[in-house]
Protein backbone atom coordinates (compact mmCIF):
# COMPACT_ATOMS: atom_id res chain seq x y z
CA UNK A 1 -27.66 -9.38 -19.94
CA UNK A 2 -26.00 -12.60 -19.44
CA UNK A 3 -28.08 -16.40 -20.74
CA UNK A 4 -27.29 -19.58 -21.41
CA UNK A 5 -28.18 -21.46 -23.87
CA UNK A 6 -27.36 -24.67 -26.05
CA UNK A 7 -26.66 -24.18 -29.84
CA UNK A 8 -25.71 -26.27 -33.30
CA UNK A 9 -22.41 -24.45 -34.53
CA UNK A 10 -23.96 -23.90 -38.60
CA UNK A 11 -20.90 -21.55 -39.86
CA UNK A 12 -18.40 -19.76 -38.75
CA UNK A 13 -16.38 -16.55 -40.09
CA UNK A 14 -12.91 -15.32 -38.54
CA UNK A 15 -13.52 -11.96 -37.29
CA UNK A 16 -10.38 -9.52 -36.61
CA UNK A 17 -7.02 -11.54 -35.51
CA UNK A 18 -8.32 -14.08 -33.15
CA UNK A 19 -12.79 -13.46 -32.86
CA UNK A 20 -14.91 -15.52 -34.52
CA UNK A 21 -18.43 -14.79 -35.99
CA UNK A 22 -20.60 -17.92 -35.13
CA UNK A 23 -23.78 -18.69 -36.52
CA UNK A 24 -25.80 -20.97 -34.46
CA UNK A 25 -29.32 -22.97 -34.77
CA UNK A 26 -31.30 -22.99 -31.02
CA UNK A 27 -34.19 -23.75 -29.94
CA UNK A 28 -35.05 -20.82 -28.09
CA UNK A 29 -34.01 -18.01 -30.66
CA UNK A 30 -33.67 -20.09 -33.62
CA UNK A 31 -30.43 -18.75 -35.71
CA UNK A 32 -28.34 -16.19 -34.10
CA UNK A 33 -25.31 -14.59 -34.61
CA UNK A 34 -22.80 -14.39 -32.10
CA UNK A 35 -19.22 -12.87 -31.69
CA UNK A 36 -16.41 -15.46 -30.15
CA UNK A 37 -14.25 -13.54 -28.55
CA UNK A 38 -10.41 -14.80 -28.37
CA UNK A 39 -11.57 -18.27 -29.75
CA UNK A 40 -8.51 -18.43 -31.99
CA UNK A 41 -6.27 -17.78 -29.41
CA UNK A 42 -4.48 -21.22 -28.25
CA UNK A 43 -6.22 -22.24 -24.55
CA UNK A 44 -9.29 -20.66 -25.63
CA UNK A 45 -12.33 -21.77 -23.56
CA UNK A 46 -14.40 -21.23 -26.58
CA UNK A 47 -11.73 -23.13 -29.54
CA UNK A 48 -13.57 -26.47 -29.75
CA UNK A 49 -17.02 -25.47 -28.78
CA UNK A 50 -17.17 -22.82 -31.52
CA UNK A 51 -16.46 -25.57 -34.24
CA UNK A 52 -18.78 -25.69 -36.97
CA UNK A 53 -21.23 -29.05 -36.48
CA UNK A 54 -20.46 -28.96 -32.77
CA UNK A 55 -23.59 -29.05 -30.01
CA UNK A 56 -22.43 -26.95 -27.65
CA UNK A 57 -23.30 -24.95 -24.41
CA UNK A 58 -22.82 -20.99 -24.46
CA UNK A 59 -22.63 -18.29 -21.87
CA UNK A 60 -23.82 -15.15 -23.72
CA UNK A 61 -23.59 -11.52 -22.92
CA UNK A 62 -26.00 -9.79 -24.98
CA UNK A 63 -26.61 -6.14 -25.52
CA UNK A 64 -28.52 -4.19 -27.94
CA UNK A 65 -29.57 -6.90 -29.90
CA UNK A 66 -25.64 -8.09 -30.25
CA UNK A 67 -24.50 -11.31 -29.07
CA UNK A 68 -20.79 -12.15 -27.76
CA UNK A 69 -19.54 -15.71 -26.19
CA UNK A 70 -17.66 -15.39 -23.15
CA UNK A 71 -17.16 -19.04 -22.56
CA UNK A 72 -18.53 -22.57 -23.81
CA UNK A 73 -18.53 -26.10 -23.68
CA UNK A 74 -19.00 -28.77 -26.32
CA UNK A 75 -21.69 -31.30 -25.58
CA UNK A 76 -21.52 -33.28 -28.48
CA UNK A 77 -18.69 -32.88 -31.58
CA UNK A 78 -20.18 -35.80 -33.66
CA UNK A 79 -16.47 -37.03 -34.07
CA UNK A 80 -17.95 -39.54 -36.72
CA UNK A 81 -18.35 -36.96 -38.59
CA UNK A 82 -15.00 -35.68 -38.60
CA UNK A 83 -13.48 -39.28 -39.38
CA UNK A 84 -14.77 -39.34 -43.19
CA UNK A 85 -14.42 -36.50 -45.79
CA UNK A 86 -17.83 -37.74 -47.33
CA UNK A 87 -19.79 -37.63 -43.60
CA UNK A 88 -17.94 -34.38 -42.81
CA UNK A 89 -19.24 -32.82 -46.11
CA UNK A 90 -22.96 -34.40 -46.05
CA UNK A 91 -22.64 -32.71 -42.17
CA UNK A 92 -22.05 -29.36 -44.18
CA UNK A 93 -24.98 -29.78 -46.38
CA UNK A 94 -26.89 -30.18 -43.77
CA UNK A 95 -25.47 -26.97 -41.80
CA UNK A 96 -25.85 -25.17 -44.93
CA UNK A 97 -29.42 -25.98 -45.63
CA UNK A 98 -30.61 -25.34 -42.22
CA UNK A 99 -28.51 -22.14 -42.23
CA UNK A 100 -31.05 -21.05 -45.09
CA UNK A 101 -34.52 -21.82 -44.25
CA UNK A 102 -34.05 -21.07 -40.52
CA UNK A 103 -34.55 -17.72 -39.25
CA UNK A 104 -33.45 -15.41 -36.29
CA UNK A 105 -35.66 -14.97 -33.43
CA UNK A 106 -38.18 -17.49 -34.70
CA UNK A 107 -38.27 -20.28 -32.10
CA UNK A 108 -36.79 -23.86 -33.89
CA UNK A 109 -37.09 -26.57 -30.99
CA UNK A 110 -38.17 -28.98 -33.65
CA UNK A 111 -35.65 -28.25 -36.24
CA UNK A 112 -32.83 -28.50 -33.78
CA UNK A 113 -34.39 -31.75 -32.93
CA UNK A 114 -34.38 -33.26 -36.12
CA UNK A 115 -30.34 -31.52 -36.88
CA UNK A 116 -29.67 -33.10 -34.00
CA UNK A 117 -31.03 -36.41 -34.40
CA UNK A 118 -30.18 -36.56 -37.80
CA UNK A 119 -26.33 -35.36 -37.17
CA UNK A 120 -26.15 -38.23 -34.38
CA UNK A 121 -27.53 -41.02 -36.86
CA UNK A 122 -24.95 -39.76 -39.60
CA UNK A 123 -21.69 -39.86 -37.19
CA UNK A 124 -22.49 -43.25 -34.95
CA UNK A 125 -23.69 -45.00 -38.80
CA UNK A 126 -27.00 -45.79 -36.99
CA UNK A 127 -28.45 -45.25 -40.69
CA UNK A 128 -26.55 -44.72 -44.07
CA UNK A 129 -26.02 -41.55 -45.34
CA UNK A 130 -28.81 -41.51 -47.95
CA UNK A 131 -31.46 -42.57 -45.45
CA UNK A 132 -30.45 -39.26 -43.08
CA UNK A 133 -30.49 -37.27 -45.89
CA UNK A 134 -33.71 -37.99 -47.13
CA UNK A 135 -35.08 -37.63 -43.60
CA UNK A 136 -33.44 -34.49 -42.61
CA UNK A 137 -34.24 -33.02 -46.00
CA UNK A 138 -38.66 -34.16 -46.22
CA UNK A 139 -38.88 -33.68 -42.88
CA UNK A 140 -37.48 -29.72 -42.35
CA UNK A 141 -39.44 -29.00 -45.91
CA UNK A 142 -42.49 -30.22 -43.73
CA UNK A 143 -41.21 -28.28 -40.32
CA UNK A 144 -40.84 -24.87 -42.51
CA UNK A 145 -44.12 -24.82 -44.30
CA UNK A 146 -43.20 -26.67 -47.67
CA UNK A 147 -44.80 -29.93 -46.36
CA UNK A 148 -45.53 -31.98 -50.07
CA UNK A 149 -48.88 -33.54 -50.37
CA UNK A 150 -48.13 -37.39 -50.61
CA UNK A 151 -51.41 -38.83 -48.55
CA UNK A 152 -52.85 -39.17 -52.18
CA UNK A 153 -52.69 -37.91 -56.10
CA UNK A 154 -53.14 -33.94 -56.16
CA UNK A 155 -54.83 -34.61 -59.13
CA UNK A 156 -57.70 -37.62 -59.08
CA UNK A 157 -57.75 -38.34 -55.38
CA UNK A 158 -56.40 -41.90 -55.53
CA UNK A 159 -54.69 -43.23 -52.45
CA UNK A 160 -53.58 -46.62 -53.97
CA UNK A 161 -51.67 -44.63 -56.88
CA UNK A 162 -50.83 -46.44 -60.15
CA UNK A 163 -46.87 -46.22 -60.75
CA UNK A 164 -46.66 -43.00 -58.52
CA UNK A 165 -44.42 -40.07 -59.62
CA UNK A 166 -43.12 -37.07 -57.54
CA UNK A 167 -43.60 -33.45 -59.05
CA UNK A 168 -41.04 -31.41 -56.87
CA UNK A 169 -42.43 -28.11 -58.40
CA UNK A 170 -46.09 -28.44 -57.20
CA UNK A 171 -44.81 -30.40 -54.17
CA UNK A 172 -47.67 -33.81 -54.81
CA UNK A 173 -47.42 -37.01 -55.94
CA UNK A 174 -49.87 -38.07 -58.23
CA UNK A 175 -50.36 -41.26 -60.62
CA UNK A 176 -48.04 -41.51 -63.59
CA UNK A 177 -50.71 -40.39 -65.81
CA UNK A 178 -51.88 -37.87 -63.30
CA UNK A 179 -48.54 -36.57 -63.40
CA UNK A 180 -47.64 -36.22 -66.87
CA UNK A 181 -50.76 -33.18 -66.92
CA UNK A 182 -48.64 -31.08 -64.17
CA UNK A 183 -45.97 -28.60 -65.06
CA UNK A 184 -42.37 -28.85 -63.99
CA UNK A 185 -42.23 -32.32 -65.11
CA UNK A 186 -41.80 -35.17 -61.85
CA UNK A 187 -39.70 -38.16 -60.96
CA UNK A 188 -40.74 -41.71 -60.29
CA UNK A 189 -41.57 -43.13 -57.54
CA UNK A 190 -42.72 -46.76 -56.24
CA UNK A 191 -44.33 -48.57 -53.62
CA UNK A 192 -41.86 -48.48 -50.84
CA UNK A 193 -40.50 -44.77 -51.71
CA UNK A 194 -44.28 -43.69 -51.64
CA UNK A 195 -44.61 -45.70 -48.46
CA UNK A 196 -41.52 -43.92 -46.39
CA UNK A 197 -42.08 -40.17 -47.43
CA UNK A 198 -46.04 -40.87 -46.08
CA UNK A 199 -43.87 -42.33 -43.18
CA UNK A 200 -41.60 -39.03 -42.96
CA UNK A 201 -44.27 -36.80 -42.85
CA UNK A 202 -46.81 -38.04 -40.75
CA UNK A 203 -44.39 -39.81 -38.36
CA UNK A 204 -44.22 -38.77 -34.65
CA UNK A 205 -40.76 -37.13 -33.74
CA UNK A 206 -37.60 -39.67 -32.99
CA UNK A 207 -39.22 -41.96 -35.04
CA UNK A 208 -38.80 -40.31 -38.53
CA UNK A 209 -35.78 -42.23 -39.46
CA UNK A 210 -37.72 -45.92 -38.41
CA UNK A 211 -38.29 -47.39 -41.56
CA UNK A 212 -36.82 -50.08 -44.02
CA UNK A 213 -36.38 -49.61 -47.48
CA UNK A 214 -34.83 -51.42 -50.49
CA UNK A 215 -31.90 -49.68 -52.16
CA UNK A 216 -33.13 -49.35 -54.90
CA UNK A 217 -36.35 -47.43 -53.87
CA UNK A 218 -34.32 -45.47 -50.95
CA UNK A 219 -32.70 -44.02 -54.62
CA UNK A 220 -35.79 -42.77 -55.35
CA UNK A 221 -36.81 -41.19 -52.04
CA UNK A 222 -33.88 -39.75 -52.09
CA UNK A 223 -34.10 -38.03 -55.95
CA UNK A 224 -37.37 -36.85 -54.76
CA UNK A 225 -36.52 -35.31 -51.68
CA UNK A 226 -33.30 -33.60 -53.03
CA UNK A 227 -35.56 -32.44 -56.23
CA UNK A 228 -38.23 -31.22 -53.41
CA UNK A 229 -35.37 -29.21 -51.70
CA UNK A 230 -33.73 -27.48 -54.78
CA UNK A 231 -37.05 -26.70 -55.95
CA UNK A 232 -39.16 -24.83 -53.30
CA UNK A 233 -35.82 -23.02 -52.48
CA UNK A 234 -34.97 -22.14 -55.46
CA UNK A 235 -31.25 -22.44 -54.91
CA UNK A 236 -28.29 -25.18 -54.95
CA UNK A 237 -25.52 -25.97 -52.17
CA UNK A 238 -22.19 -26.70 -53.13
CA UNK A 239 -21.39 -28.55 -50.01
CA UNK A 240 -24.10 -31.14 -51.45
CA UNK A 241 -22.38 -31.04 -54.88
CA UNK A 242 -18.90 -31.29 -52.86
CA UNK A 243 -20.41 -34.53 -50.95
CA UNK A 244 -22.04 -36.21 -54.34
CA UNK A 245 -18.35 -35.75 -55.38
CA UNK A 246 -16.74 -37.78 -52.63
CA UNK A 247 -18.82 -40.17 -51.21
């Protein structure tokens, strides 16, 4: 059975003397696994669109359940990307991370959206790197079932929250003296950080990302959302550690 489709490159793996093992995010099959056959080899019509962060067109021969490339295209490379050390490893954060919430034949048209989107806004510097993250980050907690309660405290009800805090661990905000009552401990917040994660959430798609923020509350956003992340996955990613290490 031949299809093609379009895919995000997350990872790749060589495979034998000149195969690669590609892992890629779609919309129609979520992640898959596919074999690259001959993409080492110099001429290869599948070299650059098998790189990892590349959107790329596939033509796939599939049988029993297996998946091999027999040709492909790139459609975007996000160059950008590929032109800092600190974009290219914030890029592989965000390969990694979607590499472990998404899963194989579970439909992820949104998610590849938002990877997309948010991959596109990194390379062209359409927003700075801490703005993305934070986006990319809320918003696929929100896409995979994790979404935070932030409309209001979890705890009293208020909307118009006194010195709001975060609590990654029970995934609310809640007043400061709200907060201090739930386990796990929480981070601050303020006005404007409160403001855009309301906006990230409840936002329409495409226009996640449209918001302002001062620096010094865009630090706090993006604390919360990190903390949020690490949390309710319960792991770390060294390409995140690797990024807070270069940029």
């Amino acid at each position: 059975m031949f299809e093609t489709i379009k895919g995000l490159v997350l990872r790749q793996a060589k495979y034998k003397e000149a195969d690669l093992i590609l892992t890629l995010l779609t919309a129609e099959h979520g992640k898959m696994t596919v074999k690259a056959r001959g993409a080492l080899r110099k001429g290869s019509r599948l070299g650059a669109a098998s790189q990892v962060l590349c959107y790329s067109e596939f033509t796939l021969f599939g049988n029993r359940g297996r998946w091999s490339a027999n040709e492909g295209v790139t459609i975007d490379q996000f160059l950008g990307l590929r032109e800092d050390i600190a974009q290219l490893a914030l890029g592989a954060y965000f390969a990694q991370l979607l590499d472990t919430v998404c899963q194989e034949e579970v439909p992820a048209g949104p998610v590849l959206s938002l990877a997309l989107n948010s991959l596109y806004a990194l390379s062209r510097g359409i927003y700075g790197p801490e703005h993305v993250k934070a986006v990319l980050e809320l918003r696929l907690m929100c896409l995979e079932g994790f979404q935070p309660e932030v409309s209001a405290c979890g705890v009293c009800g208020r909307v118009d929250m006194d010195e709001p805090v975060f609590s990654p661990q029970a995934g609310m905000a809640h007043c400061r003296a709200c907060g201090s009552a739930v386990p796990g401990g929480a981070t601050p917040l303020d006005e404007a950080s409160l403001a855009a994660m309301r906006h990230i959430v409840g936002a329409e798609a495409r226009k996640e990302f449209s918001f302002v923020i001062p620096e010094d509350s865009e630090k706090r956003l993006c604390r919360a959302c990190e903390q949020l992340v690490r949390c309710q996955l319960d792991r770390d990613f060294n390409a995140l550690d690797y990024w807070k290490s270069v940029r």
